[in-house]
PDB file of N, CA and C in Angstrom:
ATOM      1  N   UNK A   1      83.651 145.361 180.320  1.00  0.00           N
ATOM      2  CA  UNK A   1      82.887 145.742 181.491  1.00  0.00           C
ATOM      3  C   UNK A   1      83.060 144.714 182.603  1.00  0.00           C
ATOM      4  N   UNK A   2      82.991 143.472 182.169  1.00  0.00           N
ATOM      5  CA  UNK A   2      83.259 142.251 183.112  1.00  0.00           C
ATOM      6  C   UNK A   2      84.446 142.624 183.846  1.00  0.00           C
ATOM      7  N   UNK A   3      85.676 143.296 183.395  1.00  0.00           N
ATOM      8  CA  UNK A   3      87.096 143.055 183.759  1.00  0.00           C
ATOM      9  C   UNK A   3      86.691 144.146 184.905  1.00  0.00           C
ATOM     10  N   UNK A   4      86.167 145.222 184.649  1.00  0.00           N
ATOM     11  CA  UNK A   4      85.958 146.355 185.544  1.00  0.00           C
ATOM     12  C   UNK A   4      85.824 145.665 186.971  1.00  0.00           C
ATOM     13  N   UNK A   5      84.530 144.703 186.885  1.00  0.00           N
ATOM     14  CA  UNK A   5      83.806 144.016 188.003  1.00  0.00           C
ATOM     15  C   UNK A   5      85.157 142.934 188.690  1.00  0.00           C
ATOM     16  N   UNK A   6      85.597 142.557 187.903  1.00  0.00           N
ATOM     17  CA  UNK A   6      86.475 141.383 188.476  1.00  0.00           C
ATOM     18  C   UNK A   6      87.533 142.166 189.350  1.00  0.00           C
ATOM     19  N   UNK A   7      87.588 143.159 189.063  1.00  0.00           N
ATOM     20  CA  UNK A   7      88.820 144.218 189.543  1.00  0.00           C
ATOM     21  C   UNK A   7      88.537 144.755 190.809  1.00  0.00           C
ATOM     22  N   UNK A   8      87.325 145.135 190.668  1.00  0.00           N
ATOM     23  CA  UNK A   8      86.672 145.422 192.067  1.00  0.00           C
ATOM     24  C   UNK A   8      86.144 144.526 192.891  1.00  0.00           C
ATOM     25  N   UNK A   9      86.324 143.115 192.497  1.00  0.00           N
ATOM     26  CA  UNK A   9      86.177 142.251 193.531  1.00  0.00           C
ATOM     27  C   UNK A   9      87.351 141.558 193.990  1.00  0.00           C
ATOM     28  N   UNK A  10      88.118 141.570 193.136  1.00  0.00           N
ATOM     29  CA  UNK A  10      89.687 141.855 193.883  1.00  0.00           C
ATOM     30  C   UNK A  10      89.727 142.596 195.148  1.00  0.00           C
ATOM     31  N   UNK A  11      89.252 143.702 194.623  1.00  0.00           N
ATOM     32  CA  UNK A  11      90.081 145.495 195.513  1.00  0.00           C
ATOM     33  C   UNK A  11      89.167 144.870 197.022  1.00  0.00           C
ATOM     34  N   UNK A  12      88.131 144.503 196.988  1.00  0.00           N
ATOM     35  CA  UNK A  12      87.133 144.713 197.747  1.00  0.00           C
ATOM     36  C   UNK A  12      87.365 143.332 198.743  1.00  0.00           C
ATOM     37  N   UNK A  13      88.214 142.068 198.062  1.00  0.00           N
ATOM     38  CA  UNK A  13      88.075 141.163 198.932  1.00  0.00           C
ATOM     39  C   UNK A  13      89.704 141.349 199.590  1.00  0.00           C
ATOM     40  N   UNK A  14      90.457 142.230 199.016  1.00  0.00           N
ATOM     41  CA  UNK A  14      91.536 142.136 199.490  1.00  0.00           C
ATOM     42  C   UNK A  14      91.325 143.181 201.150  1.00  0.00           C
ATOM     43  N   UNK A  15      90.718 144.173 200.595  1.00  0.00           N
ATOM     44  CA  UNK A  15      90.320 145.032 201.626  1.00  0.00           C
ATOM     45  C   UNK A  15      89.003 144.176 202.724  1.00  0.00           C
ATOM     46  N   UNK A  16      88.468 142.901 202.500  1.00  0.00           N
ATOM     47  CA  UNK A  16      87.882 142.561 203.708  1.00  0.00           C
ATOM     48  C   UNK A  16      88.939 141.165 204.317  1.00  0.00           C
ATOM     49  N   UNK A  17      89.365 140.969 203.644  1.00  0.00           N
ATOM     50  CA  UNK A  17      90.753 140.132 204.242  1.00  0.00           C
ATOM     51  C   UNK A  17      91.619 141.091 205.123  1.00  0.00           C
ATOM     52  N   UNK A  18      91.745 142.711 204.570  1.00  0.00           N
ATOM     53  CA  UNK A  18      93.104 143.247 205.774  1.00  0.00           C
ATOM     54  C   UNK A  18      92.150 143.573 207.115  1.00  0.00           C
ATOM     55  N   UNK A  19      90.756 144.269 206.374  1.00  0.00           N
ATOM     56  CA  UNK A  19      90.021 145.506 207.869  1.00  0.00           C
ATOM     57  C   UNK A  19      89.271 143.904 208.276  1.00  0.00           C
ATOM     58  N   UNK A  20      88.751 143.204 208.121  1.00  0.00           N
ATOM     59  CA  UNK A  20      87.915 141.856 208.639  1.00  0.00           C
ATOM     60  C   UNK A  20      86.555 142.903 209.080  1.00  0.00           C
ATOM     61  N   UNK A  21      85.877 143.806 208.046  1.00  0.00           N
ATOM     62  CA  UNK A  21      84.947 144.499 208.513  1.00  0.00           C
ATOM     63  C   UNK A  21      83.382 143.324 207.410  1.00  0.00           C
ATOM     64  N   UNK A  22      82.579 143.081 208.270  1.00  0.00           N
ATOM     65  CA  UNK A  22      81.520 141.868 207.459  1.00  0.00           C
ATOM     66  C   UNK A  22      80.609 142.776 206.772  1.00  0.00           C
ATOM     67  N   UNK A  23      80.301 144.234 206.605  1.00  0.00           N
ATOM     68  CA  UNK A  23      80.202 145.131 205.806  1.00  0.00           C
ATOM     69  C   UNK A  23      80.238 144.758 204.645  1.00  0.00           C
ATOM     70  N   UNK A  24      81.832 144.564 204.218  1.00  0.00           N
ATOM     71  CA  UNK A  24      82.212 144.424 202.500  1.00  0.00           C
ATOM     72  C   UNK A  24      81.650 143.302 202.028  1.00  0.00           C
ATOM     73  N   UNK A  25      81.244 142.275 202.833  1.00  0.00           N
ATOM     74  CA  UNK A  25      80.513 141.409 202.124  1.00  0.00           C
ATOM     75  C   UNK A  25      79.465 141.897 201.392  1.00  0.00           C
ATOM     76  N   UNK A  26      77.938 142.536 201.473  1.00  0.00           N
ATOM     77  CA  UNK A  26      77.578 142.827 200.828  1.00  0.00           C
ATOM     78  C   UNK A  26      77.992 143.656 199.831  1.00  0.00           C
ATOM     79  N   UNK A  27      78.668 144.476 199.803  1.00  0.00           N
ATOM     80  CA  UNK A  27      79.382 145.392 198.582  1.00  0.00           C
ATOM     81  C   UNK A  27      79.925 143.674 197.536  1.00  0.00           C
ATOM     82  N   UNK A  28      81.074 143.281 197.962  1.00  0.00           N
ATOM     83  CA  UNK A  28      81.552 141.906 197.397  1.00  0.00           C
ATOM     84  C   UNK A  28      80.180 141.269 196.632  1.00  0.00           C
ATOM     85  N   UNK A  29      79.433 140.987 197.188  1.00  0.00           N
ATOM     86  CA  UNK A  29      78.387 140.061 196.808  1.00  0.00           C
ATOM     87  C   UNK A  29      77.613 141.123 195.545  1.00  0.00           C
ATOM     88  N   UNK A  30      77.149 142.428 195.470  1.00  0.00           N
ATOM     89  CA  UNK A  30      76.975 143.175 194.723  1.00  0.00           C
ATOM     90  C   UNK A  30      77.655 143.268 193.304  1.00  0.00           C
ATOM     91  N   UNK A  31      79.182 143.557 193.570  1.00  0.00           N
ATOM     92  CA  UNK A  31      80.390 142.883 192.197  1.00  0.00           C
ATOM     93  C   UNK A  31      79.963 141.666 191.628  1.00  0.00           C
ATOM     94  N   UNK A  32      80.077 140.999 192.596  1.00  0.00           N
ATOM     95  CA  UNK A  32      79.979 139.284 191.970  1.00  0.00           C
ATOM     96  C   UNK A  32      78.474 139.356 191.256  1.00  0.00           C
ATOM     97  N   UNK A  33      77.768 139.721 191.789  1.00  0.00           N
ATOM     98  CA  UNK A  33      76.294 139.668 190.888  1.00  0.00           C
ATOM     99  C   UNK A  33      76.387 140.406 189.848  1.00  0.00           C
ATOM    100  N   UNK A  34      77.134 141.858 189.525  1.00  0.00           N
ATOM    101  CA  UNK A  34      77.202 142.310 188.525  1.00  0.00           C
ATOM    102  C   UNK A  34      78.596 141.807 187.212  1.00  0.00           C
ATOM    103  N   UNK A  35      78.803 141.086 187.680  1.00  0.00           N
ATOM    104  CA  UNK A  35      79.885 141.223 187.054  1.00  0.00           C
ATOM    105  C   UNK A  35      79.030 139.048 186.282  1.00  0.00           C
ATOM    106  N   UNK A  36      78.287 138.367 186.899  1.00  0.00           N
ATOM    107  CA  UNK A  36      77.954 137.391 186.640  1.00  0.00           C
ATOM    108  C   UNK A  36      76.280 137.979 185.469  1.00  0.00           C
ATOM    109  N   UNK A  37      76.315 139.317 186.029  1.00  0.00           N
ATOM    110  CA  UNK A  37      74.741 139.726 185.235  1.00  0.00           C
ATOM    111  C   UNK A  37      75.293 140.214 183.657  1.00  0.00           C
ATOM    112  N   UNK A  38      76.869 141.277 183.733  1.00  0.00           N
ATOM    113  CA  UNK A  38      77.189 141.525 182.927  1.00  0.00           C
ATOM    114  C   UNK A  38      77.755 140.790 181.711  1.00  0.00           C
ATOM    115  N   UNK A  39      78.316 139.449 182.244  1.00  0.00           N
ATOM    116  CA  UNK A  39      78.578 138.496 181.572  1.00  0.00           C
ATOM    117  C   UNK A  39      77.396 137.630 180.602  1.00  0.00           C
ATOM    118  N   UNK A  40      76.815 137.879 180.791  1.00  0.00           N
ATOM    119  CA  UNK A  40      75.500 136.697 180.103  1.00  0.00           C
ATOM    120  C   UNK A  40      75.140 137.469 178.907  1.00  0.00           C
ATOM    121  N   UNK A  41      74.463 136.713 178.044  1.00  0.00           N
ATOM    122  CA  UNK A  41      73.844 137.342 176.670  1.00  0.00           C
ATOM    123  C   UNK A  41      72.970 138.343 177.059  1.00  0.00           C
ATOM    124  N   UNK A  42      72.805 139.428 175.954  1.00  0.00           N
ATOM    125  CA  UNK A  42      71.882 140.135 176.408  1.00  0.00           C
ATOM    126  C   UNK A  42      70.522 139.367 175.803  1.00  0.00           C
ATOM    127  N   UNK A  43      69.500 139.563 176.644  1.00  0.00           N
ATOM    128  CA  UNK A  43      68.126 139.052 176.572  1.00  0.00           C
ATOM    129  C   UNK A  43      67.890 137.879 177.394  1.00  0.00           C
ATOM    130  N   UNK A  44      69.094 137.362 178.032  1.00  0.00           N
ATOM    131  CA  UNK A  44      69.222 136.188 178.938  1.00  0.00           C
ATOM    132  C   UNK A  44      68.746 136.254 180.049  1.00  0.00           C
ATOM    133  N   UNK A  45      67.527 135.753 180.523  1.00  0.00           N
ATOM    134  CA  UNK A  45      66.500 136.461 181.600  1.00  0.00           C
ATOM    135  C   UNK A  45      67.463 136.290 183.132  1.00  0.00           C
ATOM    136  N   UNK A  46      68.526 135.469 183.040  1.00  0.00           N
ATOM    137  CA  UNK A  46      69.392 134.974 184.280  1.00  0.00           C
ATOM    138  C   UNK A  46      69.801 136.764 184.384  1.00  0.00           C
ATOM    139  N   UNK A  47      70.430 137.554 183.415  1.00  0.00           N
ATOM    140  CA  UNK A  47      70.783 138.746 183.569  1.00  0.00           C
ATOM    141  C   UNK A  47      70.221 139.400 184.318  1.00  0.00           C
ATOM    142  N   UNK A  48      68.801 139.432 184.290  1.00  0.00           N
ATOM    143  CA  UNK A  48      67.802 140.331 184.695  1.00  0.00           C
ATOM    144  C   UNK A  48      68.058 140.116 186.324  1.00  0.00           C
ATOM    145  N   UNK A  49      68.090 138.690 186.473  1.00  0.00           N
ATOM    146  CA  UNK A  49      68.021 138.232 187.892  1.00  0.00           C
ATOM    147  C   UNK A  49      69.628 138.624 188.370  1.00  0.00           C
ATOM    148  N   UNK A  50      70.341 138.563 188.225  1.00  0.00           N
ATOM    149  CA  UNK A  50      71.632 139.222 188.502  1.00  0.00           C
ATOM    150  C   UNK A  50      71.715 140.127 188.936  1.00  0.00           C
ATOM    151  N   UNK A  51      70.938 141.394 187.799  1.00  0.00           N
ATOM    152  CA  UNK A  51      70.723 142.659 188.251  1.00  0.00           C
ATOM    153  C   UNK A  51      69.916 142.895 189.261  1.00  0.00           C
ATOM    154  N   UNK A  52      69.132 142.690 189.494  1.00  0.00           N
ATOM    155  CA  UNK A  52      68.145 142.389 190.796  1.00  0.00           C
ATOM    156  C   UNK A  52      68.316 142.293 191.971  1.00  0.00           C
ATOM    157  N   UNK A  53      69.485 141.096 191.827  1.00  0.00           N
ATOM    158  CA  UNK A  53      69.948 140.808 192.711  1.00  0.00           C
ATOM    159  C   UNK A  53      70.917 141.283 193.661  1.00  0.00           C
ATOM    160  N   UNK A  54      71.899 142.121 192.405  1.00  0.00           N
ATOM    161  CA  UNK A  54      72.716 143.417 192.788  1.00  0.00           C
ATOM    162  C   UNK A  54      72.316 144.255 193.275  1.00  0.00           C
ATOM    163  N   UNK A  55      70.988 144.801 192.839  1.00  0.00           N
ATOM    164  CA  UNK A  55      70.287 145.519 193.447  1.00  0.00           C
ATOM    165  C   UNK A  55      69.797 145.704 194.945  1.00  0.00           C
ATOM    166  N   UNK A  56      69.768 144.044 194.908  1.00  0.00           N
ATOM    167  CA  UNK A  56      69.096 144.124 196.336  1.00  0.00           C
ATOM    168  C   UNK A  56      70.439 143.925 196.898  1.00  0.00           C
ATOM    169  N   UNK A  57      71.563 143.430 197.199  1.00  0.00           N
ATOM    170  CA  UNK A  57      72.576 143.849 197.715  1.00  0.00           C
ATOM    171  C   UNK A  57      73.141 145.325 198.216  1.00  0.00           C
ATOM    172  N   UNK A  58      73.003 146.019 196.715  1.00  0.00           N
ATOM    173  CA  UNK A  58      72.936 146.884 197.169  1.00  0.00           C
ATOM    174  C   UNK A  58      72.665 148.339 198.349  1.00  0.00           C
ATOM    175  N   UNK A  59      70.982 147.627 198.411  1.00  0.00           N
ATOM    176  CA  UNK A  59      69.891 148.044 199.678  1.00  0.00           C
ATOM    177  C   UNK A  59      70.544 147.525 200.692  1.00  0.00           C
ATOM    178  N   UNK A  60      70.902 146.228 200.755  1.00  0.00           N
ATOM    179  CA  UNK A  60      71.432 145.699 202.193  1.00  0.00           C
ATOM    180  C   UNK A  60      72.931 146.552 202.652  1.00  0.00           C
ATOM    181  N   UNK A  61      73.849 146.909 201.499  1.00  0.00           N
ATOM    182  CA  UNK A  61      74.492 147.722 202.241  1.00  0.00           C
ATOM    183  C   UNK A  61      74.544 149.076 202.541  1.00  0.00           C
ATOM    184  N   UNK A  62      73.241 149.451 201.712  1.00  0.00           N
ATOM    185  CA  UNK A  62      73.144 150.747 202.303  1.00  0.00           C
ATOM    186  C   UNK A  62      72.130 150.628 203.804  1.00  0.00           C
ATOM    187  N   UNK A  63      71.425 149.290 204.048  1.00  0.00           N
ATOM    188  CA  UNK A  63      70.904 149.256 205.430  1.00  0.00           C
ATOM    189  C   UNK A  63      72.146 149.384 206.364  1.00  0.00           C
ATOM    190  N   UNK A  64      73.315 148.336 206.363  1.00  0.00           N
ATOM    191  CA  UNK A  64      74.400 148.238 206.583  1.00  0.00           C
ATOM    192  C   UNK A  64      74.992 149.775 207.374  1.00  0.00           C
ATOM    193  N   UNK A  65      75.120 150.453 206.117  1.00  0.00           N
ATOM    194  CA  UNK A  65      75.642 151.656 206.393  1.00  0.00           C
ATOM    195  C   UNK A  65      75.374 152.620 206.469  1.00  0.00           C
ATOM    196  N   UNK A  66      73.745 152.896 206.756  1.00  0.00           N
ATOM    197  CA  UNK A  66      73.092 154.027 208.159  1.00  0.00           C
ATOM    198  C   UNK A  66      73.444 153.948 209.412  1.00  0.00           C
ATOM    199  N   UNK A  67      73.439 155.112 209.406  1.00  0.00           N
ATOM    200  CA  UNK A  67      73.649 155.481 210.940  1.00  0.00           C
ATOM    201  C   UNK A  67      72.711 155.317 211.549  1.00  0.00           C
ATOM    202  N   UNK A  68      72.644 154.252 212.900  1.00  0.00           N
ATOM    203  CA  UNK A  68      71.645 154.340 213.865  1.00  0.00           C
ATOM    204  C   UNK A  68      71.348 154.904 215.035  1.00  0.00           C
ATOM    205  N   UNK A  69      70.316 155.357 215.175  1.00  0.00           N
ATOM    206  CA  UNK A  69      70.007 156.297 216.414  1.00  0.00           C
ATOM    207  C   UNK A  69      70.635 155.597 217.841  1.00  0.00           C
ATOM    208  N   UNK A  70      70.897 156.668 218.343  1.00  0.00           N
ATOM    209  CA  UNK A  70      71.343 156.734 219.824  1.00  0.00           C
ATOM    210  C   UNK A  70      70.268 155.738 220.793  1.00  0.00           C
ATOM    211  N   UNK A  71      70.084 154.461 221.499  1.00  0.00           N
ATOM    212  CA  UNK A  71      69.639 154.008 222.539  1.00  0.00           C
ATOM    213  C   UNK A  71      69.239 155.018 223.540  1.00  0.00           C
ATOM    214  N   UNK A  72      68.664 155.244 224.266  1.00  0.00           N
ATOM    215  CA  UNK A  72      67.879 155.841 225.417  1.00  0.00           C
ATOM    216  C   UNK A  72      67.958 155.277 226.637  1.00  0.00           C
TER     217      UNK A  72
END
């Protein structure tokens, strides 16, 4: 499962190195937390916080990537 994560933080930093869009950072930062949550023992409370943490990455790029209303 780890290798999955490492793979996609490859794909993901190679793709914010070509577009230079500051977007993929949070996605990036999301991998890296899961892939540091997936790694740990299970019952290892650091896991929990990993996941969490992914989580909240998560939220930030979906704030990220709403569409915002039109100015007036």
């Amino acid at each position: 499962m780890v290798g999955f994560f490492v793979a996609a933080i490859v794909v993901t930093l190679v793709q914010l190195l070509r577009l230079h869009d500051r977007r993929l950072l949070a996605l990036l930062a999301a991998f890296v937390l899961l892939a540091l949550a997936h790694s740990r023992q299970p019952g290892d409370p650091w896991g929990r916080r990993f996941h969490l943490a992914a989580g909240t990455a998560g939220l930030g790029l979906l704030v990220l990537l709403s569409p915002r209303p039109a100015r007036r």
